[in-house]
C-alpha atoms as a PDB file:
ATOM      1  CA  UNK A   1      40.972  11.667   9.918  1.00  0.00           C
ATOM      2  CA  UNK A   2      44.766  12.482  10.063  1.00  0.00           C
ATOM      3  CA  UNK A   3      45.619  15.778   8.282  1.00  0.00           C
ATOM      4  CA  UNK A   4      49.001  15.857   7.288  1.00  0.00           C
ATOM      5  CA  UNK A   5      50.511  18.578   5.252  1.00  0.00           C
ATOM      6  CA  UNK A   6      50.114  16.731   2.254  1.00  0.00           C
ATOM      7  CA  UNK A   7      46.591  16.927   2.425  1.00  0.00           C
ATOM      8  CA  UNK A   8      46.216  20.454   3.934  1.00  0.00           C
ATOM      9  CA  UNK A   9      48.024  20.983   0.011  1.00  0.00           C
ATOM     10  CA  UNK A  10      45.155  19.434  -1.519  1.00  0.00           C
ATOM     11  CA  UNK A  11      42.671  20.395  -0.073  1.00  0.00           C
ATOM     12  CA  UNK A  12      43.039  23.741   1.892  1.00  0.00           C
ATOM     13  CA  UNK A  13      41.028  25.876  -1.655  1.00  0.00           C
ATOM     14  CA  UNK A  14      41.813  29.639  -1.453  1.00  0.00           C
ATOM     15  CA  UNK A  15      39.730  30.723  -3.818  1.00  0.00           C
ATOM     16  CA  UNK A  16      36.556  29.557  -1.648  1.00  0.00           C
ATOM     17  CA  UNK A  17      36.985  31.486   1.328  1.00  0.00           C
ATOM     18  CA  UNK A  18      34.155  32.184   3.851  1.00  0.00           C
ATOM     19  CA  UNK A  19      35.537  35.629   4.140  1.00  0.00           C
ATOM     20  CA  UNK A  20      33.849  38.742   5.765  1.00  0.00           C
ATOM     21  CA  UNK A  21      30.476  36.676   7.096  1.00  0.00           C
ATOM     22  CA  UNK A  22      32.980  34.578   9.041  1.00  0.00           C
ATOM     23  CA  UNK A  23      34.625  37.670  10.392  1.00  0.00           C
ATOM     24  CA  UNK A  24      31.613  39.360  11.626  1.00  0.00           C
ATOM     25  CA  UNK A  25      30.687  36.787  13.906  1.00  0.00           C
ATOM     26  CA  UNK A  26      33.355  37.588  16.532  1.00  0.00           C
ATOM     27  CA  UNK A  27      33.560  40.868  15.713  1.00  0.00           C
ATOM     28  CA  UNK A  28      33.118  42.902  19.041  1.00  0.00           C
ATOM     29  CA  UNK A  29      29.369  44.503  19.260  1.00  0.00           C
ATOM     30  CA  UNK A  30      30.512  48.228  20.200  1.00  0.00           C
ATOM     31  CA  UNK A  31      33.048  48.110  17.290  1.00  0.00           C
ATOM     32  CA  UNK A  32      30.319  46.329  14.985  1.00  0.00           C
ATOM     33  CA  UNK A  33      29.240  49.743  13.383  1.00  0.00           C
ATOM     34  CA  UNK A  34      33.079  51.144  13.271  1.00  0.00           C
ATOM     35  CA  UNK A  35      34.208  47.901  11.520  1.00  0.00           C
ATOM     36  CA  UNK A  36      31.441  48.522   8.705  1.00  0.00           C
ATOM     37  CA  UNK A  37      32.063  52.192   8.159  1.00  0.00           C
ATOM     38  CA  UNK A  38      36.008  51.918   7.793  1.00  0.00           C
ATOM     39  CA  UNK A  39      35.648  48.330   5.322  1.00  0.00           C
ATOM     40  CA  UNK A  40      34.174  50.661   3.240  1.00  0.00           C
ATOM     41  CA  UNK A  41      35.743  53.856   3.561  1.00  0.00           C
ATOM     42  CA  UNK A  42      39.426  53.517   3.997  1.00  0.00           C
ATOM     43  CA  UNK A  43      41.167  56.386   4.063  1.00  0.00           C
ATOM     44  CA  UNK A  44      45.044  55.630   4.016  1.00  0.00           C
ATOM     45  CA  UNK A  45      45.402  52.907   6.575  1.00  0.00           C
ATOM     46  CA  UNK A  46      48.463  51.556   7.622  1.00  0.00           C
ATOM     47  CA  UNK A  47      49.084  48.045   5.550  1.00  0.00           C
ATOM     48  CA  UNK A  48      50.214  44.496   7.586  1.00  0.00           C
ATOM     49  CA  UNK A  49      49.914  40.583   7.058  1.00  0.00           C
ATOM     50  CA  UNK A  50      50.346  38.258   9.581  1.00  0.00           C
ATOM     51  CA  UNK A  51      51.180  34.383   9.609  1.00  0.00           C
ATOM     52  CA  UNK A  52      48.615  31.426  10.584  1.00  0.00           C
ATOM     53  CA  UNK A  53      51.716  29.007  10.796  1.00  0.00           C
ATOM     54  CA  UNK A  54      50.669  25.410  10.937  1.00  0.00           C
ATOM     55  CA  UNK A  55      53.521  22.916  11.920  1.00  0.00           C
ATOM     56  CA  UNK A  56      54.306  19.224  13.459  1.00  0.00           C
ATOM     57  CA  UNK A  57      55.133  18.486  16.922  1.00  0.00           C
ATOM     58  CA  UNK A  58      55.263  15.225  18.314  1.00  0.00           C
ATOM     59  CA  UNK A  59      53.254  14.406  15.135  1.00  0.00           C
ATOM     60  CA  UNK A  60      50.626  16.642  16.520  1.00  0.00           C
ATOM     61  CA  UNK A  61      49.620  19.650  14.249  1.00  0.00           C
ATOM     62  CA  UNK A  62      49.779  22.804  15.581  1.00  0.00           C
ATOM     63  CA  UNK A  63      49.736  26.737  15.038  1.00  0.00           C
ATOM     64  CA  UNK A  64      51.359  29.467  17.525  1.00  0.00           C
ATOM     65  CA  UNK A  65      49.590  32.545  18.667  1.00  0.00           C
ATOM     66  CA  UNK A  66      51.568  35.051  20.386  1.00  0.00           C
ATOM     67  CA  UNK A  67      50.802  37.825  23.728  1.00  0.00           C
ATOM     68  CA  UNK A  68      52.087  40.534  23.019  1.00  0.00           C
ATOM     69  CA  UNK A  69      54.134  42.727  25.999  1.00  0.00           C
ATOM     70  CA  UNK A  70      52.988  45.492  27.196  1.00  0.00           C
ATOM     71  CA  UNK A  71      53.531  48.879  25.420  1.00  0.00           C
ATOM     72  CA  UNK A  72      52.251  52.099  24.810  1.00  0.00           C
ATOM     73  CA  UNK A  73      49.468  51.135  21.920  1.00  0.00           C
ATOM     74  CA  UNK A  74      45.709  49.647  21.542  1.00  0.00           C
ATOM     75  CA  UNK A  75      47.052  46.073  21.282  1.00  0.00           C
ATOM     76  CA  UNK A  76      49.297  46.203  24.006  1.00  0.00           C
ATOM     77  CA  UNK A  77      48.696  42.881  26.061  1.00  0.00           C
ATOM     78  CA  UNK A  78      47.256  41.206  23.724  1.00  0.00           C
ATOM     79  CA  UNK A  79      47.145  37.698  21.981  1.00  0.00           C
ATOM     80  CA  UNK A  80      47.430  37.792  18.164  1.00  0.00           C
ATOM     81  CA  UNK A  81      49.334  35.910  15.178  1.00  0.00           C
ATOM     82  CA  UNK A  82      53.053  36.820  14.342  1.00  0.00           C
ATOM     83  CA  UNK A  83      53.165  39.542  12.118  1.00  0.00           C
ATOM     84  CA  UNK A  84      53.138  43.061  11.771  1.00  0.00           C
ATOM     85  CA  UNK A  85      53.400  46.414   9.604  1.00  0.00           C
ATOM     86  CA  UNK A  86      55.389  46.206   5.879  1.00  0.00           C
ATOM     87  CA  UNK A  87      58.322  47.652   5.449  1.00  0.00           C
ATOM     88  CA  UNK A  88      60.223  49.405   2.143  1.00  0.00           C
ATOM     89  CA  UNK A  89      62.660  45.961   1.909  1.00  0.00           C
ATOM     90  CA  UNK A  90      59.794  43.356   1.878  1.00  0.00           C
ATOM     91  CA  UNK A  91      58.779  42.591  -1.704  1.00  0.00           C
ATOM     92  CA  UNK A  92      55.220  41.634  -0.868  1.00  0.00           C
ATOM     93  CA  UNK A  93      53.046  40.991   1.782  1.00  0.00           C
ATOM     94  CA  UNK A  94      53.641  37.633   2.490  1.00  0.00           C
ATOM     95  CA  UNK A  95      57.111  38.550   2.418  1.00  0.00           C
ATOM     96  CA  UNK A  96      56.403  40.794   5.265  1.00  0.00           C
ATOM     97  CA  UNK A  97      54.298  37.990   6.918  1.00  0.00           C
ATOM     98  CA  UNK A  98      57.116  35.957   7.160  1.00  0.00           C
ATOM     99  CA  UNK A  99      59.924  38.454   7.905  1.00  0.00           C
ATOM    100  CA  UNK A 100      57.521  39.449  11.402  1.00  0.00           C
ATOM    101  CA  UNK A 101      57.468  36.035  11.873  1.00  0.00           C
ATOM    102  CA  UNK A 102      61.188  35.447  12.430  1.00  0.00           C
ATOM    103  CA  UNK A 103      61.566  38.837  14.353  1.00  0.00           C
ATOM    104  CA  UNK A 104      58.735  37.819  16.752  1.00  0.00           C
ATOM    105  CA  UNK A 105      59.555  34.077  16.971  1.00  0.00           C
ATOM    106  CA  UNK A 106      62.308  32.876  15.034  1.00  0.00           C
ATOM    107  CA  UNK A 107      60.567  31.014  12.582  1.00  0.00           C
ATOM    108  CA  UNK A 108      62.864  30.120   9.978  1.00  0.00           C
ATOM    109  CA  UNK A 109      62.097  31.651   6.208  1.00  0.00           C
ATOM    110  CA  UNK A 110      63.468  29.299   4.714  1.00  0.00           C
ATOM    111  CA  UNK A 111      60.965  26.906   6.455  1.00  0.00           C
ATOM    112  CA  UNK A 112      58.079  28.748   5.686  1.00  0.00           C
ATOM    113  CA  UNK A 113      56.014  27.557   2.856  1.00  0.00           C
ATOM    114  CA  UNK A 114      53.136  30.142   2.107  1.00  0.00           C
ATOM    115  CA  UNK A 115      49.487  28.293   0.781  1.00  0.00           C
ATOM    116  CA  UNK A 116      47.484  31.239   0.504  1.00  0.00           C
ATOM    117  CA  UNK A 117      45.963  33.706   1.532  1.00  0.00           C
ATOM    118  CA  UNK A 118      42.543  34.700   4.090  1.00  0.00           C
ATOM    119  CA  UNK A 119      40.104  37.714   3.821  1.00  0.00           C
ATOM    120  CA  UNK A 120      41.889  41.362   4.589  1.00  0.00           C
ATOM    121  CA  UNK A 121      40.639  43.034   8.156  1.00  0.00           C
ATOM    122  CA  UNK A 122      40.597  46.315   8.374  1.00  0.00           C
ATOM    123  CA  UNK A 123      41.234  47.429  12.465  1.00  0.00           C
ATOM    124  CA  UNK A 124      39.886  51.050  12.848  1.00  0.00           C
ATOM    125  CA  UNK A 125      41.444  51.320  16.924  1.00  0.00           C
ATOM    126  CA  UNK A 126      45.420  51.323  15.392  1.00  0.00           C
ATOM    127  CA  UNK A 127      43.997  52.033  11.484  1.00  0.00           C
ATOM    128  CA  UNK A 128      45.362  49.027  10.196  1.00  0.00           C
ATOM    129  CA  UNK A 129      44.150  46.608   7.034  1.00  0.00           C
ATOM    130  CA  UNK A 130      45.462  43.132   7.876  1.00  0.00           C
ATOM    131  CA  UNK A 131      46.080  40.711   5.494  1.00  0.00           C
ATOM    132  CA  UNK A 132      46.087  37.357   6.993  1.00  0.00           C
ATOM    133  CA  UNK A 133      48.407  34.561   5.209  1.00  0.00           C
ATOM    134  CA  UNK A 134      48.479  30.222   5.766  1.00  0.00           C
ATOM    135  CA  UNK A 135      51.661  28.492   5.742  1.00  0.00           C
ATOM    136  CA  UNK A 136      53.574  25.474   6.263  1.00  0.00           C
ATOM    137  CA  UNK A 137      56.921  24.851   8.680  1.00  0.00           C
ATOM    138  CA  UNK A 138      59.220  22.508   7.842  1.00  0.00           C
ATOM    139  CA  UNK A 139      61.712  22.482  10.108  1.00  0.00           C
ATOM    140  CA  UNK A 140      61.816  21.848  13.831  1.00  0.00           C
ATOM    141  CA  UNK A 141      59.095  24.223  15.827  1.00  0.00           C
ATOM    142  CA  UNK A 142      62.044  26.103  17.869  1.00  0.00           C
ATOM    143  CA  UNK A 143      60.541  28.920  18.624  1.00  0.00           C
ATOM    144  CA  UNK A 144      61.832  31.654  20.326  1.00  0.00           C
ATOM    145  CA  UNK A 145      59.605  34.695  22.108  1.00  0.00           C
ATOM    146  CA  UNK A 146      61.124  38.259  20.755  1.00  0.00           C
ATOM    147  CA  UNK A 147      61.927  39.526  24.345  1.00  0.00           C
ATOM    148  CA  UNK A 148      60.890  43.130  22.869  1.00  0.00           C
ATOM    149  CA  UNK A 149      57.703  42.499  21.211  1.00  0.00           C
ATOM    150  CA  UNK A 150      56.305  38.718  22.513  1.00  0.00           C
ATOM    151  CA  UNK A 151      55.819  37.924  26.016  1.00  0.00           C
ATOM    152  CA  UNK A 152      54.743  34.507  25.446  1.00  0.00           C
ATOM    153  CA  UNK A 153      54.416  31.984  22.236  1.00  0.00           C
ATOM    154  CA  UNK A 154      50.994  29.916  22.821  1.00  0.00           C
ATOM    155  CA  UNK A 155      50.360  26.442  20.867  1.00  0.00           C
ATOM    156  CA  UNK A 156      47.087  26.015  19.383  1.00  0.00           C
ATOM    157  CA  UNK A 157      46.120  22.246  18.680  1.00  0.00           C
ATOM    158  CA  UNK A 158      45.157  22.484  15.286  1.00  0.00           C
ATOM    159  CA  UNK A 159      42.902  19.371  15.051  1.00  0.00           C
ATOM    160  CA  UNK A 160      41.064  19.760  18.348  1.00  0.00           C
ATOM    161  CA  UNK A 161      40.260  23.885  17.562  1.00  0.00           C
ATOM    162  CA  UNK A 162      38.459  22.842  14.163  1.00  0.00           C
ATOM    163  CA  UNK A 163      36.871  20.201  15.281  1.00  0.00           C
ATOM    164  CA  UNK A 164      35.732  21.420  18.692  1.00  0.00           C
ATOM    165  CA  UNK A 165      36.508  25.100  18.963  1.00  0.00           C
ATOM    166  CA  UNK A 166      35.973  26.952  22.710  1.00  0.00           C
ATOM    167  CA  UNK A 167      33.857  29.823  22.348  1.00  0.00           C
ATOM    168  CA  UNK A 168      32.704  32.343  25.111  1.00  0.00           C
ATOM    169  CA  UNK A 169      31.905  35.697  25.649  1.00  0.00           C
ATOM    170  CA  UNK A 170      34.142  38.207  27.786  1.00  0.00           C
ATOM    171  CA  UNK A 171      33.244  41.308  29.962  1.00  0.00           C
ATOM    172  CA  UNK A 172      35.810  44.224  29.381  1.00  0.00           C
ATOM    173  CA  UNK A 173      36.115  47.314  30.897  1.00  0.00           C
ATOM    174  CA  UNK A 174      36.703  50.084  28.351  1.00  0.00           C
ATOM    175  CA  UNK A 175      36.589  53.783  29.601  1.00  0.00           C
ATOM    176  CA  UNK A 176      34.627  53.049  32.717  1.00  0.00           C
ATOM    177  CA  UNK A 177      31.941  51.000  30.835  1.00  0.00           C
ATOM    178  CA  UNK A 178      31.203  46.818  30.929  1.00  0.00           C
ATOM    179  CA  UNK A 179      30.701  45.689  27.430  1.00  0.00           C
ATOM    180  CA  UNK A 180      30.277  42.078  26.506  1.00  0.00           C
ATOM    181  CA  UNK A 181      32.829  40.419  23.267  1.00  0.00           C
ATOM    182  CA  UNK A 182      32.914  37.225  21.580  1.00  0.00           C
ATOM    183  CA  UNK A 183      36.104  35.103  22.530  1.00  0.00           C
ATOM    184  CA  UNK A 184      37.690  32.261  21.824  1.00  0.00           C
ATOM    185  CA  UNK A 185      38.843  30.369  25.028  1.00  0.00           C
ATOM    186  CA  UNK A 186      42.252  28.601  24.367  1.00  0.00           C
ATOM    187  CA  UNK A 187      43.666  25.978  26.818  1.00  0.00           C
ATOM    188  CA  UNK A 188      40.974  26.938  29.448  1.00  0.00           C
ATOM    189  CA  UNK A 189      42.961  30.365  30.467  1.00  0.00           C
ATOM    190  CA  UNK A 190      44.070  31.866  27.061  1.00  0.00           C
ATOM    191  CA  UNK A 191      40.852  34.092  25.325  1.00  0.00           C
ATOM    192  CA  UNK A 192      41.347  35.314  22.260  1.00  0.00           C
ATOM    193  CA  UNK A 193      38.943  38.269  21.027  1.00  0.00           C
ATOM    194  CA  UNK A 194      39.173  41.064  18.682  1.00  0.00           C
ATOM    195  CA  UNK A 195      40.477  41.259  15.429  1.00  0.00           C
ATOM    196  CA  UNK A 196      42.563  38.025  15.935  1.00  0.00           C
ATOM    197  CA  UNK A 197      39.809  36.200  17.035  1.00  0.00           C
ATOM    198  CA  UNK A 198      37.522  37.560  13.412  1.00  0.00           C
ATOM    199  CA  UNK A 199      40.526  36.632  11.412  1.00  0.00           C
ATOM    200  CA  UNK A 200      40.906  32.800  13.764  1.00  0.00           C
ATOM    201  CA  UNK A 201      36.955  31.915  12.911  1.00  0.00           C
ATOM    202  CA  UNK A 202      37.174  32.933   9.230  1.00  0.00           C
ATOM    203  CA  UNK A 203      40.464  29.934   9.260  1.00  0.00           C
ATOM    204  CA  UNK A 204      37.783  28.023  11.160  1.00  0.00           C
ATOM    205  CA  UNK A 205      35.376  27.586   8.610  1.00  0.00           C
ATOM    206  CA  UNK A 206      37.539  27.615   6.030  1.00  0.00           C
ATOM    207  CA  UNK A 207      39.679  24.554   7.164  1.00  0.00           C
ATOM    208  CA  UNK A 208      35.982  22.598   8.429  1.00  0.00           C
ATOM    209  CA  UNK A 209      34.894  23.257   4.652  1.00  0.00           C
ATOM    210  CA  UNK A 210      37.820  22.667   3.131  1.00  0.00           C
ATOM    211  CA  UNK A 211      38.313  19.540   4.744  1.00  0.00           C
ATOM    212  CA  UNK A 212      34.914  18.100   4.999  1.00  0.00           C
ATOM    213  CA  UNK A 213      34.766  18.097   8.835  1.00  0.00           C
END
């Protein structure tokens, strides 16, 4: 089956969206309990969206994930989507979605075409509710690492993660302590885990179910 925008259009159904279930699954075990407690309980988090940003290369479909430099902060080093905190000038959060996205890797706005919009995470470590967004580029995948924020821009192969998606589990030392997490393993040396990694298997089912796979 070739998926082409076209039928990513038709066929991608945001109102039927595996949501929190999906999440859950990679959520990390020791955060399991914290991840519960602040879904339900919010108490002034800081508001973000970020971009899943699916465009052609070499007519092969693709999405970018970005590592992050290091910094002073509880997702220093780490891989995640473009996108990041609102600010007063953005006039809604896909706005902001896509305004992160050309600070962190150039991604043209007028290129972007937003389809809709994933389940909201909220992160208890930095106090954040994410709200994930899926969009379209339509011009040339240029991409350019922000040499403040993004230490590398990775390319997922769309068609090859839905259809046959890496998982594993990772042992990370936190405080002195081994803990096991769900990860997905990206290009055979990339592993994704976290909150990016909840927010990556909710698009996973969605896209299988949305496009029959």
């Amino acid at each position: 089956m070739k998926i082409t925008f076209e039928t990513l259009r038709e066929q991608l159904d945001f109102n039927q969206i595996p949501g929190w279930k999906a999440q859950y699954e990679m959520a990390p075990p020791d955060r399991q309990h914290m991840v519960d407690n602040g879904r339900f309980d919010l108490k002034k988090p800081r508001i973000a969206s970020v971009l899943i940003l699916l465009y052609q290369e070499d007519g092969v479909l693709k999405f970018p994930v970005i590592h992050r430099n290091t910094y002073k902060g509880v997702h220093s080093n780490q891989i995640g989507f473009p996108g990041g905190k609102v600010e007063k000038e953005d006039a809604n959060l896909a706005q902001t979605a896509i305004r992160e996205s050309y600070e962190e890797i150039n991604a043209e706005p007028n290129g972007i075409e937003i389809l809709g919009e994933l389940t909201e995470l909220f992160i208890p470590p930095s106090n954040f509710l994410v709200y994930p967004y899926v969009g379209l580029y339509h011009q040339e995948p240029n991409f350019v690492p922000c040499d403040y924020e993004v230490r590398k821009i990775i390319p997922i192969d769309f068609h090859s993660f839905i259809t046959n998606p890496q998982k594993t589990n990772l042992v990370l030392d936190h405080d002195g302590a081994n803990y096991q997490v769900p990860a997905f393993s990206i290009n055979h040396d990339i592993n994704i885990w976290g909150a990016t990694a909840m927010m990556l298997n909710e698009f996973y089912q969605f896209s299988r179910n949305s496009l029959h796979l």
